[in-house]
PDB file of N, CA and C in Angstrom:
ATOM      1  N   UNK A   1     107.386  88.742  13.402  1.00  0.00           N
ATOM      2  CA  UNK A   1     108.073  90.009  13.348  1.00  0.00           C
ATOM      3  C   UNK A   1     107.394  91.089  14.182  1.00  0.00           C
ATOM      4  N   UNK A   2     106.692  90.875  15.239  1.00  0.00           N
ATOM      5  CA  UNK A   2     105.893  91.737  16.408  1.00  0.00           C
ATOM      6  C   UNK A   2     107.485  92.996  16.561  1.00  0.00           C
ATOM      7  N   UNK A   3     106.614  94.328  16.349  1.00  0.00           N
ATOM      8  CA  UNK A   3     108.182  95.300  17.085  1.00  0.00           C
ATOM      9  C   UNK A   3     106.764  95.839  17.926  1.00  0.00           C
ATOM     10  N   UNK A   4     107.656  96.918  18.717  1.00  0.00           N
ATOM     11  CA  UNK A   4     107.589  97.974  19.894  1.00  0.00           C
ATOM     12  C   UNK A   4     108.849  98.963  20.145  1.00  0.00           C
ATOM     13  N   UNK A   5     108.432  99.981  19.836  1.00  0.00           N
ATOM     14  CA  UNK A   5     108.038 100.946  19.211  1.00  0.00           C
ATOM     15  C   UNK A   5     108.544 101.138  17.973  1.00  0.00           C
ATOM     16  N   UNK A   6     109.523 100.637  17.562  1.00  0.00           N
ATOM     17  CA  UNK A   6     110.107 100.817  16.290  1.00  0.00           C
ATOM     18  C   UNK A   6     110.102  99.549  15.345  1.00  0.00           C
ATOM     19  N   UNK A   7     110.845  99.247  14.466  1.00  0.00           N
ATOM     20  CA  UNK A   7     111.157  98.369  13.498  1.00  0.00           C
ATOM     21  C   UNK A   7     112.202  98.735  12.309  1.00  0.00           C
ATOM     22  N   UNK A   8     113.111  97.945  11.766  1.00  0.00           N
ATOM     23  CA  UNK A   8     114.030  98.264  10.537  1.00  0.00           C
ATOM     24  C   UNK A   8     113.418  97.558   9.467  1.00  0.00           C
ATOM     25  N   UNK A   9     113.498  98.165   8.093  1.00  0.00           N
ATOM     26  CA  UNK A   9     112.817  97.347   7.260  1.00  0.00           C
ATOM     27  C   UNK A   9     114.405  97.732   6.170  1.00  0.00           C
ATOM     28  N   UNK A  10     114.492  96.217   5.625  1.00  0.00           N
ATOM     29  CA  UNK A  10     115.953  96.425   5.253  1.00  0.00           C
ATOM     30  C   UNK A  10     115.187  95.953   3.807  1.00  0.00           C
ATOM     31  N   UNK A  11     116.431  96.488   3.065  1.00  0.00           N
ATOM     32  CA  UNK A  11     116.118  96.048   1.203  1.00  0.00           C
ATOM     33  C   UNK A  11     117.216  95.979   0.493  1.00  0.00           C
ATOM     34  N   UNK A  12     117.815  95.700  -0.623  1.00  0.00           N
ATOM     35  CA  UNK A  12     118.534  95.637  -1.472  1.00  0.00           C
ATOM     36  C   UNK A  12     117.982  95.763  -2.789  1.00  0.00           C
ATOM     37  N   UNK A  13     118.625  96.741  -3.724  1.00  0.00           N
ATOM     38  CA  UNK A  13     118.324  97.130  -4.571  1.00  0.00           C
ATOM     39  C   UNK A  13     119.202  96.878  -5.958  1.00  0.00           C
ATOM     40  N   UNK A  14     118.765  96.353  -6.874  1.00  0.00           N
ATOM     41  CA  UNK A  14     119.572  95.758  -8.046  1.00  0.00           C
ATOM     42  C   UNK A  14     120.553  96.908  -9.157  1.00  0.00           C
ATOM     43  N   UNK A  15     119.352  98.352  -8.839  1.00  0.00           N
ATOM     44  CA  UNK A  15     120.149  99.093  -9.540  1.00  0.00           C
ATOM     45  C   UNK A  15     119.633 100.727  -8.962  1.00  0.00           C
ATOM     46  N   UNK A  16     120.155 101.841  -9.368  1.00  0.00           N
ATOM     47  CA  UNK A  16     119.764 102.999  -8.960  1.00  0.00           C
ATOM     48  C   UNK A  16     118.477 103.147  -9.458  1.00  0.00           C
ATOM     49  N   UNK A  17     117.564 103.878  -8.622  1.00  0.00           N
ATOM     50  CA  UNK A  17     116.083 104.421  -9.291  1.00  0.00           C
ATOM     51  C   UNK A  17     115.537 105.378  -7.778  1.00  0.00           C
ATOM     52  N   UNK A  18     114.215 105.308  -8.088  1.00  0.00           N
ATOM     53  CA  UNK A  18     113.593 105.815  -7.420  1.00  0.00           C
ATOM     54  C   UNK A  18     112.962 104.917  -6.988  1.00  0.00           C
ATOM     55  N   UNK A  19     112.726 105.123  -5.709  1.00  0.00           N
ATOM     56  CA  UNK A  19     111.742 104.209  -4.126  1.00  0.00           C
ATOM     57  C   UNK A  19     110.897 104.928  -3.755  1.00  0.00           C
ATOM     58  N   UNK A  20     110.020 103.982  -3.369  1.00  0.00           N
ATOM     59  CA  UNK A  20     108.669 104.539  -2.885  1.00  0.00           C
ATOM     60  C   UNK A  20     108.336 103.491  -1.859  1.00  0.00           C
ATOM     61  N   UNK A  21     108.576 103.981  -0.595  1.00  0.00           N
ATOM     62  CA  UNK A  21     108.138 103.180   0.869  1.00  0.00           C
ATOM     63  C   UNK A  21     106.700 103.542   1.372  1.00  0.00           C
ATOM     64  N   UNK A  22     105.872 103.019   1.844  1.00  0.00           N
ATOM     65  CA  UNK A  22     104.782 103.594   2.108  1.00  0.00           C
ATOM     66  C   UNK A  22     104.372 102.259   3.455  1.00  0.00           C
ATOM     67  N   UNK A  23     103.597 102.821   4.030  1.00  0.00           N
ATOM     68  CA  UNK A  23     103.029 102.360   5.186  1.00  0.00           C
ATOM     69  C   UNK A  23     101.879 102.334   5.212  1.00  0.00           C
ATOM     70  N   UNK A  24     100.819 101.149   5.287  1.00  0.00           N
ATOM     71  CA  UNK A  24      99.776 100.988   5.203  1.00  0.00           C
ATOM     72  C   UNK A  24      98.782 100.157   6.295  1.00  0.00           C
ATOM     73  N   UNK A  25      97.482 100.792   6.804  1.00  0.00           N
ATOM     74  CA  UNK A  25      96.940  99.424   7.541  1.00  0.00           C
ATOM     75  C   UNK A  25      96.136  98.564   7.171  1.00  0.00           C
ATOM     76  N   UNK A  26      95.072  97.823   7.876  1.00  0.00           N
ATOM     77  CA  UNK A  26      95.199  96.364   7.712  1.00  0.00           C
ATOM     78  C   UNK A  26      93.484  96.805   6.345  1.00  0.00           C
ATOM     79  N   UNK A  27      93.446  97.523   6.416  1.00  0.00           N
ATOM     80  CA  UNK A  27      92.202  98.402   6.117  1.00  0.00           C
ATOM     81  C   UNK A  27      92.724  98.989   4.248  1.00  0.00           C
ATOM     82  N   UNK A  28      93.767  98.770   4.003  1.00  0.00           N
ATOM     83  CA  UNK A  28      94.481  99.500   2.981  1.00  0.00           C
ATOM     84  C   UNK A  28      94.607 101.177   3.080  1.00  0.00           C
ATOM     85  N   UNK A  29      94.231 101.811   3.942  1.00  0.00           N
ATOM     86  CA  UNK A  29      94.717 103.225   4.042  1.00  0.00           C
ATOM     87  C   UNK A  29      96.128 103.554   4.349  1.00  0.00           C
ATOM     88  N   UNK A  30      96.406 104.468   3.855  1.00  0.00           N
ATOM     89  CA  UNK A  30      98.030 105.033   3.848  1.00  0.00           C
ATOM     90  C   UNK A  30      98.256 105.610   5.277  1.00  0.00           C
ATOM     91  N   UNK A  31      99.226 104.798   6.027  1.00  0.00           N
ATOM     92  CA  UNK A  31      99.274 105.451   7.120  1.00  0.00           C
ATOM     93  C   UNK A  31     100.717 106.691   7.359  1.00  0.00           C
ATOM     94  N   UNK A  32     101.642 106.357   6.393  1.00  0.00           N
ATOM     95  CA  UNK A  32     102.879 107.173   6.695  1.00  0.00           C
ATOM     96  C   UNK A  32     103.609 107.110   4.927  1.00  0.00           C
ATOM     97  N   UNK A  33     104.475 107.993   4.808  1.00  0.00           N
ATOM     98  CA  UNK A  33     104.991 107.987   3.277  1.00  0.00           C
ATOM     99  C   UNK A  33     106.450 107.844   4.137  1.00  0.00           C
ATOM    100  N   UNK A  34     106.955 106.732   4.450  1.00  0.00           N
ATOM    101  CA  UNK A  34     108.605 106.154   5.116  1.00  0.00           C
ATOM    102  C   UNK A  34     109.427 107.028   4.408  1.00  0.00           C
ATOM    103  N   UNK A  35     109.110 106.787   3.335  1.00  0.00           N
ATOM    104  CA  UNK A  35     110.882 107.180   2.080  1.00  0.00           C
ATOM    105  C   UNK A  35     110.040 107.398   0.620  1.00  0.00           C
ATOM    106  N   UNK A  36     110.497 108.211  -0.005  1.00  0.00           N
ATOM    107  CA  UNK A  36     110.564 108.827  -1.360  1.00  0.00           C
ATOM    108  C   UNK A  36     111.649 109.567  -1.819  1.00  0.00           C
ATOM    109  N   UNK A  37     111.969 108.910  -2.812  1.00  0.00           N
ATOM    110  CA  UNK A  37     113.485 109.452  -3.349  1.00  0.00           C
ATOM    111  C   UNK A  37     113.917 108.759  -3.807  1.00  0.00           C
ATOM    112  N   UNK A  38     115.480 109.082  -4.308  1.00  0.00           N
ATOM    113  CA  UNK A  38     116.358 108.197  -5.128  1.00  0.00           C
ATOM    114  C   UNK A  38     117.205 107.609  -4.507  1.00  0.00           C
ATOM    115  N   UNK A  39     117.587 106.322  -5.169  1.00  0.00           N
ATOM    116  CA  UNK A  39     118.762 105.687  -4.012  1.00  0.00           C
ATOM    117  C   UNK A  39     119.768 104.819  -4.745  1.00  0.00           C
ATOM    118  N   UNK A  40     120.905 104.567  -4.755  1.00  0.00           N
ATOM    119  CA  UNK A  40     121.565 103.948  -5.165  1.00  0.00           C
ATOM    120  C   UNK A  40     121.785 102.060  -4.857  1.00  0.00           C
ATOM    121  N   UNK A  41     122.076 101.375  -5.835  1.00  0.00           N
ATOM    122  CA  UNK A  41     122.085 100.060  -6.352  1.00  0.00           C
ATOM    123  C   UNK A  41     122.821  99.728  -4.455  1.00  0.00           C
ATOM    124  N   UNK A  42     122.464  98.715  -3.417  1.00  0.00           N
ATOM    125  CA  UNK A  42     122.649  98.069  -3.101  1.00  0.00           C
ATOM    126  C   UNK A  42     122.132  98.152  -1.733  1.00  0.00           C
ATOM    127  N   UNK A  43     122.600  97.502  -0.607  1.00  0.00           N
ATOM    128  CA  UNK A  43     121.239  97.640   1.229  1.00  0.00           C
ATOM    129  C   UNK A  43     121.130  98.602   1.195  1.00  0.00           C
ATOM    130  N   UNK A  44     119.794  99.146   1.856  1.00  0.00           N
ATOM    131  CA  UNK A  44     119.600 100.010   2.170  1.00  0.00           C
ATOM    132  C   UNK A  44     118.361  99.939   3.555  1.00  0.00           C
ATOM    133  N   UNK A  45     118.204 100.844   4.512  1.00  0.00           N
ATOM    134  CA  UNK A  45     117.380 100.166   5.658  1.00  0.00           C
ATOM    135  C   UNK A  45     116.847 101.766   6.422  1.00  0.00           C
ATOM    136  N   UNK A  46     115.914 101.545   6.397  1.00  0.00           N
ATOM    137  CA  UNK A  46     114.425 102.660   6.708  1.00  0.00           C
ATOM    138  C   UNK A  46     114.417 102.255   8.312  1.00  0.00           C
ATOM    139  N   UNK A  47     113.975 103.366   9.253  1.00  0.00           N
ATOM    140  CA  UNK A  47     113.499 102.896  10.220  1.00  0.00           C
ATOM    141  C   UNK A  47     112.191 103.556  10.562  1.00  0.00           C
ATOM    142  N   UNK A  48     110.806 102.813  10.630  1.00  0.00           N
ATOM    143  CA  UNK A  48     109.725 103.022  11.359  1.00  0.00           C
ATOM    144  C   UNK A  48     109.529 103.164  12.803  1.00  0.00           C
ATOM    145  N   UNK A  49     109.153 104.260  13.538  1.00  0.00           N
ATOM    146  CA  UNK A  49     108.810 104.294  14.642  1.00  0.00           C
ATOM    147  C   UNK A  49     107.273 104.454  15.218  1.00  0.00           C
ATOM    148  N   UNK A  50     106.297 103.639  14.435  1.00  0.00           N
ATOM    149  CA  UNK A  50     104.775 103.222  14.681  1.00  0.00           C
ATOM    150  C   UNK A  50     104.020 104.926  14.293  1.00  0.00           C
ATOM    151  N   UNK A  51     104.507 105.443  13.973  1.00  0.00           N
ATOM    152  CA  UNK A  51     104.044 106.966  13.834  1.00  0.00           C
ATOM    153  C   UNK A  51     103.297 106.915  12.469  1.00  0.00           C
ATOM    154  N   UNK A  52     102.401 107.969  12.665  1.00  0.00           N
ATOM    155  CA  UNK A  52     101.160 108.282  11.000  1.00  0.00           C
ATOM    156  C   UNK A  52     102.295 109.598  10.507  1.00  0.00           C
ATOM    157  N   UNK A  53     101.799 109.790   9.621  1.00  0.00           N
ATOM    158  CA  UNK A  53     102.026 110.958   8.618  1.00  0.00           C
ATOM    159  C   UNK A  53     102.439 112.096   9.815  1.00  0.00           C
ATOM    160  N   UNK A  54     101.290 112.099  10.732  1.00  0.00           N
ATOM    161  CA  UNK A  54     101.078 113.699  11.582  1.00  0.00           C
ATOM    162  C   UNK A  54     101.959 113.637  12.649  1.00  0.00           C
ATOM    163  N   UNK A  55     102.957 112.381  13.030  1.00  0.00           N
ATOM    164  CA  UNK A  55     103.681 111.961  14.100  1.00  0.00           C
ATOM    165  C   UNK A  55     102.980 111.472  15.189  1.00  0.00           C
ATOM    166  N   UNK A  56     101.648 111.181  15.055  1.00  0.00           N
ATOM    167  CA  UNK A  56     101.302 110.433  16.025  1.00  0.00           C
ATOM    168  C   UNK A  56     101.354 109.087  15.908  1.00  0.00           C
ATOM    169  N   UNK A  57     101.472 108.527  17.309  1.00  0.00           N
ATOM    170  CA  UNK A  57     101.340 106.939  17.704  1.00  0.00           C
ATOM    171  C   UNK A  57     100.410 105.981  16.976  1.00  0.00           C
ATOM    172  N   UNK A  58     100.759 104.605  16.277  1.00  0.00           N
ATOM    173  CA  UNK A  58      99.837 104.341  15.446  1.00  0.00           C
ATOM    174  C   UNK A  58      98.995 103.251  17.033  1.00  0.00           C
ATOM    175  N   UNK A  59      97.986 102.855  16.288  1.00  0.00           N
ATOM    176  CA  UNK A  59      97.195 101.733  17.374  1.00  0.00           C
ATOM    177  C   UNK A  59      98.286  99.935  16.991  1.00  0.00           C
ATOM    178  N   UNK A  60      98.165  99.692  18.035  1.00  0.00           N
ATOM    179  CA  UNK A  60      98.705  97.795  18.077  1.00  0.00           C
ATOM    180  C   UNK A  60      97.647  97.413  16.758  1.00  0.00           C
ATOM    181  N   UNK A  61      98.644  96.390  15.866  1.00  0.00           N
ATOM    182  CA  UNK A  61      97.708  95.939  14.983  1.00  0.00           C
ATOM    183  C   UNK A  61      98.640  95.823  13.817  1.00  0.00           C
ATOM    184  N   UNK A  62      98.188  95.133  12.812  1.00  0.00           N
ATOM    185  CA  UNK A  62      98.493  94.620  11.791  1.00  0.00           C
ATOM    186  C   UNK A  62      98.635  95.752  11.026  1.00  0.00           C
ATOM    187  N   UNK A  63     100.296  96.020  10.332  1.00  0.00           N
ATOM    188  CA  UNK A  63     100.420  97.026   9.543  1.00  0.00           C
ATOM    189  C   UNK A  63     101.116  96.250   7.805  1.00  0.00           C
ATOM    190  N   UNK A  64     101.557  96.896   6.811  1.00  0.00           N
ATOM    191  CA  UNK A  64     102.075  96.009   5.740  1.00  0.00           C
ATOM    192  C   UNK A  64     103.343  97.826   5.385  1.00  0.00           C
ATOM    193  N   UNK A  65     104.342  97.213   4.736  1.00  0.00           N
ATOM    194  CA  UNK A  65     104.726  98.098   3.852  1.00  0.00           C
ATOM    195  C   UNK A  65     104.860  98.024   2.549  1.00  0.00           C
ATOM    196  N   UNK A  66     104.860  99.098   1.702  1.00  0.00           N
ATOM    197  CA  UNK A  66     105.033  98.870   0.210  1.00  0.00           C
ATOM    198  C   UNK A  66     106.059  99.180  -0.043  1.00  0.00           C
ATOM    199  N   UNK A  67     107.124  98.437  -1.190  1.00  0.00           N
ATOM    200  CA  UNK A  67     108.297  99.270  -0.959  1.00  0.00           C
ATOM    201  C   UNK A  67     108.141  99.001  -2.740  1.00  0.00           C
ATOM    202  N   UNK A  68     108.283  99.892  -3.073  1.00  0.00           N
ATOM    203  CA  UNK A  68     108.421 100.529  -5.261  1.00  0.00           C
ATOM    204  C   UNK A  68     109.693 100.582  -5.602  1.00  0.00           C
ATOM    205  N   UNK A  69     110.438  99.791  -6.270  1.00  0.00           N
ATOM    206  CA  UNK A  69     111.211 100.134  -7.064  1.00  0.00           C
ATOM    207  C   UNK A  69     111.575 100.286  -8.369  1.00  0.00           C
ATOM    208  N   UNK A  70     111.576 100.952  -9.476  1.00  0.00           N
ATOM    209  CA  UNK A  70     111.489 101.039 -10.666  1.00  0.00           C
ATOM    210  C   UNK A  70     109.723  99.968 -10.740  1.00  0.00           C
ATOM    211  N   UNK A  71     110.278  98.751 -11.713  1.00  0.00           N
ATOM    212  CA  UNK A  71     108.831  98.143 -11.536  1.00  0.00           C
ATOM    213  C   UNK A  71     108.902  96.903 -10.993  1.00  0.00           C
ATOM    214  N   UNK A  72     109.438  97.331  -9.536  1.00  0.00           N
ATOM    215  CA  UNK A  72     109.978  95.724  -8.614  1.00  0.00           C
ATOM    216  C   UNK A  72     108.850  96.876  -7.956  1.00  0.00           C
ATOM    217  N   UNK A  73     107.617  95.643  -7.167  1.00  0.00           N
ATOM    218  CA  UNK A  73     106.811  95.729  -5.774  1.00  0.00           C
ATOM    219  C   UNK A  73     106.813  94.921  -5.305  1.00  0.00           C
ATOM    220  N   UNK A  74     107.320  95.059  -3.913  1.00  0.00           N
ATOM    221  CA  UNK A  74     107.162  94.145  -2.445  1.00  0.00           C
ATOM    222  C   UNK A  74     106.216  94.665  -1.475  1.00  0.00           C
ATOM    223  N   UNK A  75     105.320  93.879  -0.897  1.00  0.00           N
ATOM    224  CA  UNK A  75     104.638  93.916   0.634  1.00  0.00           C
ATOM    225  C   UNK A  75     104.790  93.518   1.354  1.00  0.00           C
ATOM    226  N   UNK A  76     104.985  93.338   2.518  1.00  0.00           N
ATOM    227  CA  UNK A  76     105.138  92.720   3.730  1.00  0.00           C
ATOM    228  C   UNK A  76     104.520  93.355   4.979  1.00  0.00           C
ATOM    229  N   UNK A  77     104.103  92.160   5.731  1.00  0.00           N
ATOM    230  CA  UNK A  77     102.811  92.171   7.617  1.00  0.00           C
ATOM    231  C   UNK A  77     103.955  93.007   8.157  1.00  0.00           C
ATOM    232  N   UNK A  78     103.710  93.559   8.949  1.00  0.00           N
ATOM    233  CA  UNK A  78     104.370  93.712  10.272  1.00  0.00           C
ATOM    234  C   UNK A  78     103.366  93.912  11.448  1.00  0.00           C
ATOM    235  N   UNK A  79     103.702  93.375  12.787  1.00  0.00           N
ATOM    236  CA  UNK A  79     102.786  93.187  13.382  1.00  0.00           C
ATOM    237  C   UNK A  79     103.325  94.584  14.504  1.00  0.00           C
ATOM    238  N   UNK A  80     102.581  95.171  15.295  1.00  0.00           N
ATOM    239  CA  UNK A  80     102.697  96.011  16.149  1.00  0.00           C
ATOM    240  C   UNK A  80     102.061  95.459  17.562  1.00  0.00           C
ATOM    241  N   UNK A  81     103.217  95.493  18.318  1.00  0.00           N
ATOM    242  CA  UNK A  81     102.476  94.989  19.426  1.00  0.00           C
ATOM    243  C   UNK A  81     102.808  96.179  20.452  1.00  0.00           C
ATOM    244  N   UNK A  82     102.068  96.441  21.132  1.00  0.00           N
ATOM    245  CA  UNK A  82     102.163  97.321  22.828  1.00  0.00           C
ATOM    246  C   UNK A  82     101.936  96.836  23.681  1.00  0.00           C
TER     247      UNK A  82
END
């Protein structure tokens, strides 16, 4: 799953709640807060554009996202390539 410059991170959701997307590197530090908020029961799809919190460019390298839902947690690699 290598992107440049961007990436979609798609999900489906079983019922309404609150989400919590977060962006992290390979290091466990928080690199970006994607999405926070509420969302309704079914796809839904975020787009990352390699950016930190401050809008800058992240470095090539191994990133993960967290995605929270009620008390559903998923992680997943994403790789960054330049």
């Amino acid at each position: 799953n290598p992107f440049n410059p961007s990436t979609t991170i798609s999900y489906s959701l079983k019922n309404s709640g609150q989400v919590d997307l977060k962006i992290f590197d390979v290091a466990g530090r928080l690199v970006r807060v994607l999405y926070r908020g509420s969302e309704t029961a079914g796809q839904h799809e975020k787009v990352w554009l390699g950016r930190d919190q401050a809008g800058r460019a992240v470095a090539t390298g191994v990133y993960f996202y967290r995605l929270q839902a009620g008390a559903d947690v998923e992680t997943r690699r994403m790789l960054l390539a330049k």
